[in-house]
N, C-alpha and C. Protein backbone atom coordinates (compact mmCIF):
# COMPACT_ATOMS: atom_id res chain seq x y z
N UNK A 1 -22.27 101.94 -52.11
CA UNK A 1 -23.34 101.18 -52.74
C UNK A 1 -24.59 101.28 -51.86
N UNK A 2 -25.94 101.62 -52.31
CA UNK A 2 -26.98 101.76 -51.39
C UNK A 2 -27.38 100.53 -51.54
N UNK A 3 -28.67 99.99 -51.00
CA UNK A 3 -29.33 98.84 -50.84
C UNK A 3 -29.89 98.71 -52.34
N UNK A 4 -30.17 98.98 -52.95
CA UNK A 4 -31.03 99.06 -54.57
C UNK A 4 -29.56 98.62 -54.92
N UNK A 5 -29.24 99.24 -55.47
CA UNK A 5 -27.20 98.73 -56.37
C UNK A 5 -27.24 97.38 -55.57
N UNK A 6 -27.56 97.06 -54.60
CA UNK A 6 -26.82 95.79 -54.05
C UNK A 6 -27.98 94.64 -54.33
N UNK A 7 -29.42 95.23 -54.44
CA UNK A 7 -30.21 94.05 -54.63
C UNK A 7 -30.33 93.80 -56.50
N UNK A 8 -29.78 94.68 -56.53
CA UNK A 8 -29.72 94.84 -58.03
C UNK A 8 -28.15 93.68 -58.42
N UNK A 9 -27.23 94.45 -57.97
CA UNK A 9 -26.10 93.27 -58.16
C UNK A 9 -26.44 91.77 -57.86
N UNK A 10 -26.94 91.33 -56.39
CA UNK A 10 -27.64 90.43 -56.43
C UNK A 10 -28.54 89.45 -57.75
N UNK A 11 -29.33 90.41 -58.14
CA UNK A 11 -29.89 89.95 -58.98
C UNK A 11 -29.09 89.40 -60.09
N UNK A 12 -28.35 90.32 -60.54
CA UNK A 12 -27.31 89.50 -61.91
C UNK A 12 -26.87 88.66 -61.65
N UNK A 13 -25.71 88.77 -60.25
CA UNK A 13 -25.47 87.03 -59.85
C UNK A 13 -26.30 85.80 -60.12
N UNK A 14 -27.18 85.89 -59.86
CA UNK A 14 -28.15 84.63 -60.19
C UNK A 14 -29.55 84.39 -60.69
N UNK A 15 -29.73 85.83 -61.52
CA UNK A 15 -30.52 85.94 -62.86
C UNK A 15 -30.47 84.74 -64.30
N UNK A 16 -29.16 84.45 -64.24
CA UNK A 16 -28.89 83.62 -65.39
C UNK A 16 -29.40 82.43 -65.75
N UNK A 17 -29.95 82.10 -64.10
CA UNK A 17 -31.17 80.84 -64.89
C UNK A 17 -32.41 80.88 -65.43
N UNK A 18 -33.13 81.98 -64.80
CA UNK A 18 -34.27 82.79 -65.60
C UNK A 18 -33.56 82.53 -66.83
N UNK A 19 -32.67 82.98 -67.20
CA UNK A 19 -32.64 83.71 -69.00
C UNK A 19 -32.19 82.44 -69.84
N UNK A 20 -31.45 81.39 -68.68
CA UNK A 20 -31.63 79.96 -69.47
C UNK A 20 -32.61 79.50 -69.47
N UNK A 21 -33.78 79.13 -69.09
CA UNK A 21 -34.87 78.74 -69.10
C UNK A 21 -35.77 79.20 -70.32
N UNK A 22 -35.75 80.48 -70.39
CA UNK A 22 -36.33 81.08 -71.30
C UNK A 22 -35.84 80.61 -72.32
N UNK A 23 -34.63 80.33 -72.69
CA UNK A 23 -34.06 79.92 -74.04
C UNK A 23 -34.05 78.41 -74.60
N UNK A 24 -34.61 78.12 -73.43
CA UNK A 24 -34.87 76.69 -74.23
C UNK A 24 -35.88 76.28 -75.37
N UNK A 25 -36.94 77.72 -75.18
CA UNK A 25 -38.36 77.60 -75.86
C UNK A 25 -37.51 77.23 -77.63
N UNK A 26 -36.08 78.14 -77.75
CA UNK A 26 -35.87 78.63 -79.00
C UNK A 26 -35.26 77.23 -79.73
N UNK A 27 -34.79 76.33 -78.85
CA UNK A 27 -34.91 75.11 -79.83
C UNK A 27 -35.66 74.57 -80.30
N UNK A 28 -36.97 74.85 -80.17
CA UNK A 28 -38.16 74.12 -80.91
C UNK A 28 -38.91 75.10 -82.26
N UNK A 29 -38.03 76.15 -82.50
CA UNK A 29 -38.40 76.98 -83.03
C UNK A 29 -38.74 76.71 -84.93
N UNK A 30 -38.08 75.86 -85.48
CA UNK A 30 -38.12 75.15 -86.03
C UNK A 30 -39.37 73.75 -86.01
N UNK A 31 -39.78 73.70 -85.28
CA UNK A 31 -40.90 72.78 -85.29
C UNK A 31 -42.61 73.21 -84.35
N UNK A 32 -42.88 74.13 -85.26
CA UNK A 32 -44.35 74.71 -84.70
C UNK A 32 -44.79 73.99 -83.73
N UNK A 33 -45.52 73.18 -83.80
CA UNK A 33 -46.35 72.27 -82.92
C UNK A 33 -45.57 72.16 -81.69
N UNK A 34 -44.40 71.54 -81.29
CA UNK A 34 -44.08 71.30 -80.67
C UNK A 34 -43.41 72.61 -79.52
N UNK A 35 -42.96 73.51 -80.22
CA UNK A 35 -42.87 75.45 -79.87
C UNK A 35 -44.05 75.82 -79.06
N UNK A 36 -45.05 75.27 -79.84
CA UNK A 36 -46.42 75.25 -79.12
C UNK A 36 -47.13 75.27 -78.06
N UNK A 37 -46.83 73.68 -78.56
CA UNK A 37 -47.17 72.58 -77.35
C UNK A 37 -46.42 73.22 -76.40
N UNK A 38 -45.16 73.61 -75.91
CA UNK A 38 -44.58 73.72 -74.87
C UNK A 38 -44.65 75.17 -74.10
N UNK A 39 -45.10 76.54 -75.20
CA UNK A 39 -45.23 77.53 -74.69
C UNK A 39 -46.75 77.60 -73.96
N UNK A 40 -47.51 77.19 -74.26
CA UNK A 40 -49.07 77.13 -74.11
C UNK A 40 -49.11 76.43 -72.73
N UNK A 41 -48.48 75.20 -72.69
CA UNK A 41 -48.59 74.40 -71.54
C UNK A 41 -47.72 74.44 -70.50
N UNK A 42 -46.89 75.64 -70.67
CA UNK A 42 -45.63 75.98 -69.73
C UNK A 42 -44.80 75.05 -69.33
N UNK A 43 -43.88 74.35 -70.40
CA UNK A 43 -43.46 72.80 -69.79
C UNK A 43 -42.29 73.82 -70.21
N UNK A 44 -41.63 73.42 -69.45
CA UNK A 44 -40.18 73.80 -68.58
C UNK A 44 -38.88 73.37 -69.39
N UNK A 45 -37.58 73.70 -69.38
CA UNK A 45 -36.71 72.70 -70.03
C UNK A 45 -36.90 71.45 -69.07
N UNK A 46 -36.94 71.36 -67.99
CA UNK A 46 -37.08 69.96 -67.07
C UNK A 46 -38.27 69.47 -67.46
N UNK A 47 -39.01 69.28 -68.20
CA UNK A 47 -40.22 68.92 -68.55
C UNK A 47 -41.33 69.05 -67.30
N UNK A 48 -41.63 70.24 -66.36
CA UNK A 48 -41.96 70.36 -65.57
C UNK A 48 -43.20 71.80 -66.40
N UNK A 49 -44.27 71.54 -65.39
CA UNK A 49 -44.90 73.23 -65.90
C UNK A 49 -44.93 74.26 -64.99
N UNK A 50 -44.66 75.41 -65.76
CA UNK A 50 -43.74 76.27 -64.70
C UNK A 50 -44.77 76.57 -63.96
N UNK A 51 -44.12 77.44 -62.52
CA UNK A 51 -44.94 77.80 -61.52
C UNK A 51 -46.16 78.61 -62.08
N UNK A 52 -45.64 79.99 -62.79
CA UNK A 52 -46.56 80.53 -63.17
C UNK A 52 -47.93 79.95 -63.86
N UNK A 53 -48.15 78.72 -64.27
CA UNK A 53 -48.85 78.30 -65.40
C UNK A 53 -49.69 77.10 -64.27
N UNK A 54 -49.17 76.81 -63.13
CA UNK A 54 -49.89 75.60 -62.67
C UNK A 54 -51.32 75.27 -62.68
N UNK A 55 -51.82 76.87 -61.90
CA UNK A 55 -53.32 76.88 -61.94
C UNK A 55 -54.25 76.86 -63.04
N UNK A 56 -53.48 77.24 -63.94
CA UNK A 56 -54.82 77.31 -65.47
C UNK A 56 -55.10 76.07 -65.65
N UNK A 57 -56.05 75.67 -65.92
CA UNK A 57 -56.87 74.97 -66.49
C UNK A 57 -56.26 73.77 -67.71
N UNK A 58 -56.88 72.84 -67.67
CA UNK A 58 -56.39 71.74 -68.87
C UNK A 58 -57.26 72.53 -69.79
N UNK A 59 -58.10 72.60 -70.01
CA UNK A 59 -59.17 73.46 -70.67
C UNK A 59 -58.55 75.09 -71.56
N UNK A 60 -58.18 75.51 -70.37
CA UNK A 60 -57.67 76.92 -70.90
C UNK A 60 -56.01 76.82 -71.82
N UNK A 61 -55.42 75.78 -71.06
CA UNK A 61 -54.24 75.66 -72.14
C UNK A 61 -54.12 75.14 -73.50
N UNK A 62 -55.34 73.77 -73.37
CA UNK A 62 -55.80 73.60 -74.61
C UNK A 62 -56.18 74.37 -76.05
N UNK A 63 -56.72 75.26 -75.42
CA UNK A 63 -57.67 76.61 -75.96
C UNK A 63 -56.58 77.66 -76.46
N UNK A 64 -55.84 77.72 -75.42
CA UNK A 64 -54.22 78.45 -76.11
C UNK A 64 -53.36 77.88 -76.64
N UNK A 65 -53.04 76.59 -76.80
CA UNK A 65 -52.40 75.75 -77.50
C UNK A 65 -53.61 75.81 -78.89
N UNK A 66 -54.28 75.68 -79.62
CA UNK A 66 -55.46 75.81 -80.21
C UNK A 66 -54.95 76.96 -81.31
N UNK A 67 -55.10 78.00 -80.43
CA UNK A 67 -55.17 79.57 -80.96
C UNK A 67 -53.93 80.01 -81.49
N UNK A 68 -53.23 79.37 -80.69
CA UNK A 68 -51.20 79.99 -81.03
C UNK A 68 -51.11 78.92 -82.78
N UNK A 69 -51.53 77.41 -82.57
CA UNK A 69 -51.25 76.97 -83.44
C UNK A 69 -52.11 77.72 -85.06
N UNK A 70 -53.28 78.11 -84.40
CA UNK A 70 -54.14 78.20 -85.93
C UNK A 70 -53.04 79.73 -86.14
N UNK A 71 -52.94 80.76 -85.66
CA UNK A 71 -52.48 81.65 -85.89
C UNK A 71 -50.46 81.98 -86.29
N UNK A 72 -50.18 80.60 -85.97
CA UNK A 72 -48.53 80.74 -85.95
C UNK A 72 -47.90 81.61 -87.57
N UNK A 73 -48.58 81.38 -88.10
CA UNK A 73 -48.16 82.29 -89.14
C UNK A 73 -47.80 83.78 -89.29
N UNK A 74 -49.37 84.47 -88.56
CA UNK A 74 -48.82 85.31 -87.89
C UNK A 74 -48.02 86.01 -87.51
N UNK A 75 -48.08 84.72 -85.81
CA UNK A 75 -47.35 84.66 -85.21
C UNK A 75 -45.93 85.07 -85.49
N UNK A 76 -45.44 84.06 -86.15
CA UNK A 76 -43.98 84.65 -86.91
C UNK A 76 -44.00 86.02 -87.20
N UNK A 77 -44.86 86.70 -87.80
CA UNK A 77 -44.57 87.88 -88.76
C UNK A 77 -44.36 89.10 -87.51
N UNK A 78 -45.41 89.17 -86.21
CA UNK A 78 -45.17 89.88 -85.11
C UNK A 78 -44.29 90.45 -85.09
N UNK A 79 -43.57 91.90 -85.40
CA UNK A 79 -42.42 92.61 -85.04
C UNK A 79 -42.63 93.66 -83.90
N UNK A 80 -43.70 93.46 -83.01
CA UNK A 80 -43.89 94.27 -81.69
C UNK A 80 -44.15 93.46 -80.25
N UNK A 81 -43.70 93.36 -79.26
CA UNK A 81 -43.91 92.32 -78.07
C UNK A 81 -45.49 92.64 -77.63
N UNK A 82 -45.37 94.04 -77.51
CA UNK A 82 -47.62 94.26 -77.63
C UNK A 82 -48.16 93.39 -78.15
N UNK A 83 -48.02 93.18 -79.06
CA UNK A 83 -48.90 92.47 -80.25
C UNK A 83 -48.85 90.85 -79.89
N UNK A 84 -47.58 90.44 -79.16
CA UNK A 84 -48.22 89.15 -78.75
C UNK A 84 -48.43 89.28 -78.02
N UNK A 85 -48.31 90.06 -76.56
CA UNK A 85 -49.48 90.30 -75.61
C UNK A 85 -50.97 89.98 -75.28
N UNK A 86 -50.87 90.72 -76.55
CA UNK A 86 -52.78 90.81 -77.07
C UNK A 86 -53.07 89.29 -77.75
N UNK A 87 -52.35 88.32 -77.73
CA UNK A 87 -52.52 87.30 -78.51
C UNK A 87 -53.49 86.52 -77.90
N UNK A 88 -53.40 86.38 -76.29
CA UNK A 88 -54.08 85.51 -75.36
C UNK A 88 -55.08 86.06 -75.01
N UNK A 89 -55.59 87.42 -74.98
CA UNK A 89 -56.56 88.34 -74.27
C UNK A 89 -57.71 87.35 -74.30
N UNK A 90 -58.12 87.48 -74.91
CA UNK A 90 -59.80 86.58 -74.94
C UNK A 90 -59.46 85.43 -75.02
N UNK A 91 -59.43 84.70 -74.31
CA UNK A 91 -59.15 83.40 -74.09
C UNK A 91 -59.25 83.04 -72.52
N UNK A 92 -60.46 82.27 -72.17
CA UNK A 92 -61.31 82.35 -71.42
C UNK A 92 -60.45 81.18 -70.40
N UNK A 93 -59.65 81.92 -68.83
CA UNK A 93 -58.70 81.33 -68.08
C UNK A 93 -57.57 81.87 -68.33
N UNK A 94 -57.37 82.75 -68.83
CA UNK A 94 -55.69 83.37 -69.46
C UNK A 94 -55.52 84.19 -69.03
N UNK A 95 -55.05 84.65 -68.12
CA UNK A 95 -54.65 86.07 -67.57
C UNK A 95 -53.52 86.90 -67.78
N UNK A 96 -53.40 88.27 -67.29
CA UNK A 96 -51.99 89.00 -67.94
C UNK A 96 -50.90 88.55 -67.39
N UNK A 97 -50.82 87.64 -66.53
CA UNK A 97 -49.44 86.68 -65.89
C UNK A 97 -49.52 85.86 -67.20
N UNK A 98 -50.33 85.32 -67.40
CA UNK A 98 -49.80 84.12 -68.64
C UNK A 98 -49.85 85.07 -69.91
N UNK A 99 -50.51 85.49 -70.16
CA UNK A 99 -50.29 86.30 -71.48
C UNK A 99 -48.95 86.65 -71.18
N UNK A 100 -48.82 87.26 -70.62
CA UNK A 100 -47.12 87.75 -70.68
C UNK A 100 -46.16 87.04 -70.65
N UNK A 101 -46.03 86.35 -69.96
CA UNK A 101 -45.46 84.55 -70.27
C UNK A 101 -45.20 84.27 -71.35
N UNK A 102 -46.55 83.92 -72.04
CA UNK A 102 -46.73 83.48 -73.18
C UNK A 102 -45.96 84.36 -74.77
N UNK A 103 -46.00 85.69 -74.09
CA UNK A 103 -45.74 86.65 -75.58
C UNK A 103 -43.87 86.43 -75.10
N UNK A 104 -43.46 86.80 -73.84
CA UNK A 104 -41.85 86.31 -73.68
C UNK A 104 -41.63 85.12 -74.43
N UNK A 105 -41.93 83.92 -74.11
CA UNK A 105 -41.77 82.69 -74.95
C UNK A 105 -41.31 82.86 -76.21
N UNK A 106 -42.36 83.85 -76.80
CA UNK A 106 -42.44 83.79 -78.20
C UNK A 106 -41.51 84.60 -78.39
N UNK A 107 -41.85 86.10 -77.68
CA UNK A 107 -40.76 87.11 -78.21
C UNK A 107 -39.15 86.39 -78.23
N UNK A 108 -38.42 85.38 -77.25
CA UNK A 108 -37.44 85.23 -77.10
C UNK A 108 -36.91 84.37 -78.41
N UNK A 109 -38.23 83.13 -78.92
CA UNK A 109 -38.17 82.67 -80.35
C UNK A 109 -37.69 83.70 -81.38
N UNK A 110 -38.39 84.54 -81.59
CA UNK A 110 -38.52 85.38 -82.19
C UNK A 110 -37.77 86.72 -82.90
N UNK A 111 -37.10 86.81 -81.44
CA UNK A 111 -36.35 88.15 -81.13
C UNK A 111 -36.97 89.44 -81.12
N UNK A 112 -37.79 89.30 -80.64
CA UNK A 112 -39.08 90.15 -80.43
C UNK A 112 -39.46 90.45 -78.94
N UNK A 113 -38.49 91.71 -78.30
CA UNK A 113 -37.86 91.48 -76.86
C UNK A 113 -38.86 92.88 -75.76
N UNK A 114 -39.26 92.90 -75.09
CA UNK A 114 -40.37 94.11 -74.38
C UNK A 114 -39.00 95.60 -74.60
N UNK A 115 -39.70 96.25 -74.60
CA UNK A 115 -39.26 97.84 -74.52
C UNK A 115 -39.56 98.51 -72.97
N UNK A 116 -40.56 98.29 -72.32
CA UNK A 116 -41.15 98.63 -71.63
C UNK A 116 -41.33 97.46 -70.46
N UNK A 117 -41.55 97.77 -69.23
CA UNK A 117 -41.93 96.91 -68.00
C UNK A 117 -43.42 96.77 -68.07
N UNK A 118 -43.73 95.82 -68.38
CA UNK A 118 -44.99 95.69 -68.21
C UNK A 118 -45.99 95.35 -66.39
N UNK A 119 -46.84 95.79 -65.95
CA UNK A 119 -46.82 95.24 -64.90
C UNK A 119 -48.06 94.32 -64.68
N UNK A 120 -48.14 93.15 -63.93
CA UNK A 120 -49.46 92.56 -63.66
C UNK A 120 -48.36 91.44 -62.22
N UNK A 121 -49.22 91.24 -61.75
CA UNK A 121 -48.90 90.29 -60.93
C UNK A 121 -48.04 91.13 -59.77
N UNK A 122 -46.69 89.78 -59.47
CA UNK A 122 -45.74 90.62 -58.62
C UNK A 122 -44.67 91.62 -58.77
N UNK A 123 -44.89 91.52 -60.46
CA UNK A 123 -44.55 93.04 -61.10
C UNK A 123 -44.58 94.03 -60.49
N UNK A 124 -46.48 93.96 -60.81
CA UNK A 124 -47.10 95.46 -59.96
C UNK A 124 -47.04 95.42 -58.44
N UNK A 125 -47.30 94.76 -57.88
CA UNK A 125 -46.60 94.66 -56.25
C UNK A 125 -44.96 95.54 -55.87
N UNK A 126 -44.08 94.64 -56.62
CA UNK A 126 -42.94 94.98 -56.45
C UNK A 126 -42.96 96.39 -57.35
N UNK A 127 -43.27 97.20 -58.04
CA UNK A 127 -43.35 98.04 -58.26
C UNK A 127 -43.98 99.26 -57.80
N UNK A 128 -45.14 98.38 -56.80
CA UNK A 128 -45.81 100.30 -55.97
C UNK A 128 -45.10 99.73 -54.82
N UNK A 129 -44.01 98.70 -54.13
CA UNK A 129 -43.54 99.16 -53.06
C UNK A 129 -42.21 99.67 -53.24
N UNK A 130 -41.76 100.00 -54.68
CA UNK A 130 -40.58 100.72 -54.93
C UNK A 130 -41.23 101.97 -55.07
N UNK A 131 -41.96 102.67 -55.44
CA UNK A 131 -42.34 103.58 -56.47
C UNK A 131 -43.13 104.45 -55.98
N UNK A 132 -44.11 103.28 -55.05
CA UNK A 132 -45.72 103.93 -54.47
C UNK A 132 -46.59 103.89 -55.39
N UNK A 133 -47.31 105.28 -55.36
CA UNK A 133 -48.61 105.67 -56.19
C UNK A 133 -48.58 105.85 -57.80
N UNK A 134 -47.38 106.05 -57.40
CA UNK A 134 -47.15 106.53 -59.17
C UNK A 134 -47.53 105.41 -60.37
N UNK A 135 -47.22 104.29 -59.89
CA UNK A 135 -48.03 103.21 -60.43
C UNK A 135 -49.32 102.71 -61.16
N UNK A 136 -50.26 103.52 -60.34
CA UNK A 136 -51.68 103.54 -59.63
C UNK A 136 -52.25 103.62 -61.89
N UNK A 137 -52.83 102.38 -62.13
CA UNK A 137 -53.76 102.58 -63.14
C UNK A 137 -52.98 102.62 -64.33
N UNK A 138 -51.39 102.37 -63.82
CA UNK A 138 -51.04 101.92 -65.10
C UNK A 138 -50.44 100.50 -65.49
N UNK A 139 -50.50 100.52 -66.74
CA UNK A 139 -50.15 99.03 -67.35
C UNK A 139 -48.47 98.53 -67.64
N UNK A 140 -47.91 99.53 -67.71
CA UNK A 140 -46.53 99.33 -67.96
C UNK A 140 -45.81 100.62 -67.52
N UNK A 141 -44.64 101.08 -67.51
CA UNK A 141 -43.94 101.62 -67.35
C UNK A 141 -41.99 101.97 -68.04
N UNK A 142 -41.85 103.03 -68.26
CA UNK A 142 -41.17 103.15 -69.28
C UNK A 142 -39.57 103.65 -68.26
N UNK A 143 -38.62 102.74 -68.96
CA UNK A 143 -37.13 102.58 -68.01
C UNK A 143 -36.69 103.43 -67.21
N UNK A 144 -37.02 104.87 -68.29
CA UNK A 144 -36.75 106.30 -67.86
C UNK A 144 -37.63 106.88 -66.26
N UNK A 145 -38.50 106.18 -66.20
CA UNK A 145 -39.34 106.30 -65.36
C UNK A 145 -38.81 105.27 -63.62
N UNK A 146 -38.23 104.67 -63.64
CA UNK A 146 -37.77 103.66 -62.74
C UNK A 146 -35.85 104.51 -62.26
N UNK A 147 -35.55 104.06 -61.22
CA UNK A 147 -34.88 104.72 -60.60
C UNK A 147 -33.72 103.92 -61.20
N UNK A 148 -32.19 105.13 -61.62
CA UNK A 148 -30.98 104.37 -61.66
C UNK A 148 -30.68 103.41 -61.90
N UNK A 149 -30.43 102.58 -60.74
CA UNK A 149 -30.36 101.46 -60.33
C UNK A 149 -30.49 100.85 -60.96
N UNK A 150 -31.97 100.84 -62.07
CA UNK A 150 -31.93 99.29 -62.87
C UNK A 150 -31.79 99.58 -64.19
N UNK A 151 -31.47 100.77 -64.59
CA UNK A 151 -30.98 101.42 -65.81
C UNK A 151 -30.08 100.25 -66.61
N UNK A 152 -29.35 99.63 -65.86
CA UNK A 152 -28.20 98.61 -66.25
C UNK A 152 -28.93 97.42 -66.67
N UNK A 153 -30.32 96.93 -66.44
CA UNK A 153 -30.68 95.62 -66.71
C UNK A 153 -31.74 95.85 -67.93
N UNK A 154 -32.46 94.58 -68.59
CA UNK A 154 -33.42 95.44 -69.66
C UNK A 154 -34.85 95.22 -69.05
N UNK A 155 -35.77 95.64 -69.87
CA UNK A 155 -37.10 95.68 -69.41
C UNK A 155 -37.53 94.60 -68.83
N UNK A 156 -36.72 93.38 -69.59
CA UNK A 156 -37.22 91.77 -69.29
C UNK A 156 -36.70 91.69 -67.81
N UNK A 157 -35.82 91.92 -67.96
CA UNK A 157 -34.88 91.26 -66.60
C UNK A 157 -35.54 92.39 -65.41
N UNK A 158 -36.00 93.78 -65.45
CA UNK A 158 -36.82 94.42 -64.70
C UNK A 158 -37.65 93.67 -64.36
N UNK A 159 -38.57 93.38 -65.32
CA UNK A 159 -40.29 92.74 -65.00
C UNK A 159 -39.51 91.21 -63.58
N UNK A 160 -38.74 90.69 -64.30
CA UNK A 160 -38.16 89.61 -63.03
C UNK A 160 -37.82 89.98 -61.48
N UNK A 161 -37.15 91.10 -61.69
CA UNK A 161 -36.27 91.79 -60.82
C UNK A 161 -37.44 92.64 -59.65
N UNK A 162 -38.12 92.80 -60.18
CA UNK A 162 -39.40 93.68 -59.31
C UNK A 162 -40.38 92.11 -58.80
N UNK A 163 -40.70 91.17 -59.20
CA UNK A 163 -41.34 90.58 -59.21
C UNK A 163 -40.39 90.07 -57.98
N UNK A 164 -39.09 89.22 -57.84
CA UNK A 164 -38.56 88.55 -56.94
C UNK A 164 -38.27 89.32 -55.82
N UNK A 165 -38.11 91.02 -55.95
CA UNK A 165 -37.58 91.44 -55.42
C UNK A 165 -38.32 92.49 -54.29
N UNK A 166 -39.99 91.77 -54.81
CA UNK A 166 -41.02 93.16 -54.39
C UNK A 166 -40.85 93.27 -52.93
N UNK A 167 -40.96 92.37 -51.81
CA UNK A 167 -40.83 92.74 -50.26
C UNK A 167 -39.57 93.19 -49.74
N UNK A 168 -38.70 93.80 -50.54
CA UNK A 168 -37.52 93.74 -49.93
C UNK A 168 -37.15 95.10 -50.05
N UNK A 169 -38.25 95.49 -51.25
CA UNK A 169 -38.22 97.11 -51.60
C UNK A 169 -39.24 98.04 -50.64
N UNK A 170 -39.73 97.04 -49.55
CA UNK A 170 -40.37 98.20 -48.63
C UNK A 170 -39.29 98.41 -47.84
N UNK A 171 -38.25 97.92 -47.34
CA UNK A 171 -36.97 97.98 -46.36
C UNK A 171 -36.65 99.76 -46.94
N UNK A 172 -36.48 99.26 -48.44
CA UNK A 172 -35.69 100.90 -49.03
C UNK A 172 -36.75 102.34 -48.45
N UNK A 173 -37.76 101.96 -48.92
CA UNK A 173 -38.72 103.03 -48.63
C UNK A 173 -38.85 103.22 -46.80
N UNK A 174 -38.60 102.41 -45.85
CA UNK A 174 -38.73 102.49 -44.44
C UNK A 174 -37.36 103.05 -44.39
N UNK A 175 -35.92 103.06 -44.65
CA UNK A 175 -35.10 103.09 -43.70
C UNK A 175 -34.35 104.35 -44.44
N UNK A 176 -33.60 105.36 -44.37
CA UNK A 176 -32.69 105.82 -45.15
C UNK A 176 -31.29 105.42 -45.42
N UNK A 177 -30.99 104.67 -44.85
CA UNK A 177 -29.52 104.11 -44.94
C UNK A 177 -29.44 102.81 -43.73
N UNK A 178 -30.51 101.20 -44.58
CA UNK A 178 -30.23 100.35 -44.41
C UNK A 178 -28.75 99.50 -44.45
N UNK A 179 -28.60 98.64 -43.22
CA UNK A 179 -27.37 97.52 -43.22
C UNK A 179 -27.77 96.67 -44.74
N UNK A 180 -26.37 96.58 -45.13
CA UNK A 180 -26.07 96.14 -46.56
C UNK A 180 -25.47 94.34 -45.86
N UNK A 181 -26.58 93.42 -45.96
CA UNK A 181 -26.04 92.16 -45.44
C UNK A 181 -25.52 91.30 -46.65
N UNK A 182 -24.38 90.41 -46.11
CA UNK A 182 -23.92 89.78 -47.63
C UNK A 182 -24.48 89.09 -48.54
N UNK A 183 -25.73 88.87 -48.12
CA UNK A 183 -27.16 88.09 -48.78
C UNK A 183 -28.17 88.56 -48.23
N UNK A 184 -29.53 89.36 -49.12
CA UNK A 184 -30.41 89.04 -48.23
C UNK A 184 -31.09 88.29 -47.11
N UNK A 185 -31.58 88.80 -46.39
CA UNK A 185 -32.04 87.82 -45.16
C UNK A 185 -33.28 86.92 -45.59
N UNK A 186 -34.17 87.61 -46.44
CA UNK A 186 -34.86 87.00 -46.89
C UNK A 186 -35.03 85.89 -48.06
N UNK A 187 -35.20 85.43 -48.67
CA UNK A 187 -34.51 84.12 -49.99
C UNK A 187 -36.03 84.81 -51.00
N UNK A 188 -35.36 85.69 -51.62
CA UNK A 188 -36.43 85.87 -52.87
C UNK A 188 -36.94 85.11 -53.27
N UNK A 189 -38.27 85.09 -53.97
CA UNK A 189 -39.18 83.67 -54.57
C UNK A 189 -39.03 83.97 -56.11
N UNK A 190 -38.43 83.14 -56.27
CA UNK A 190 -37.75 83.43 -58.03
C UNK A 190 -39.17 83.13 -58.69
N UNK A 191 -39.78 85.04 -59.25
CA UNK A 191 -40.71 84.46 -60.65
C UNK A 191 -40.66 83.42 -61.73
């Protein structure tokens, strides 16, 4: 097992709360407003707002709470994860961390799931210190393109997996045959 297979196994071990979290959006799916209310304002199943979402603005969530509701019709009809992507773009405080956020939410309502790794944030971090340059100017990246290793997980659980996992992937690129410790030494910062 090299170090990638092992931070990768890692990851599945205790991926599963990411993917519960995410699924809580889908009980409200049935009641617009409130689907809404909670994707826009990043409130948590703990009724907490998630990390990603702290800094925006009362202002800017408003404004996306606003936009998701006039458009939910839409919304529903969306059969591409792009397309809610693009939902938040102009929306003044919204960035491609929350847009992307925001279109997961929905896609997971939805079943409307990424194809592709999208990158922004510690995505793209954790991705040029796996990868390097190859990165350089693009917006996403396609499975086939990413090494082995994460062949086994899907695009979603990638975009996580690079994000928690970005400083740990310069070790791979420095060493050729790093010590395999029974836990990282470091405590990943769960996206």
């Amino acid at each position: 097992m090299n170090y990638l297979e092992y931070l990768v196994e890692d990851f599945i071990r205790t991926e599963h709360r990411q993917q519960l979290e995410l699924q809580h959006y889908s009980i409200y799916k049935e009641n617009p407003k409130e689907l809404i209310n909670r994707i826009a304002w990043a409130i948590t199943s703990e009724g907490k707002t998630h990390s990603h979402q702290r800094r925006i603005t009362k202002s800017a969530k408003l404004e996306l709470e606003k936009h998701l509701i006039k458009n939910f019709e839409s919304i529903k009809g969306i059969r591409k994860f792009e397309d809610y992507l693009k939902l938040c773009r102009r929306i003044k405080g919204i960035g491609p961390l929350t847009s992307y956020d925001v279109a997961t939410r929905l896609g997971i309502c939805f079943n409307i799931l990424p194809d592709k790794v999208y990158l922004h944030c510690g995505t793209r971090t954790g991705a040029k210190n796996l990868l390097g340059d190859k990165i350089k100017g693009r917006r996403f990246l396609y499975l086939s393109e990413l090494p082995k290793e994460l062949h086994c997980l899907t695009p979603l659980q990638i975009e996580d997996f690079l994000c928690i996992y970005k400083n740990l992937f310069l070790d791979i690129n420095m060493t050729k045959s790093p010590c395999i410790p029974k836990r990282p030494s470091y405590q990943p910062k769960v996206c």
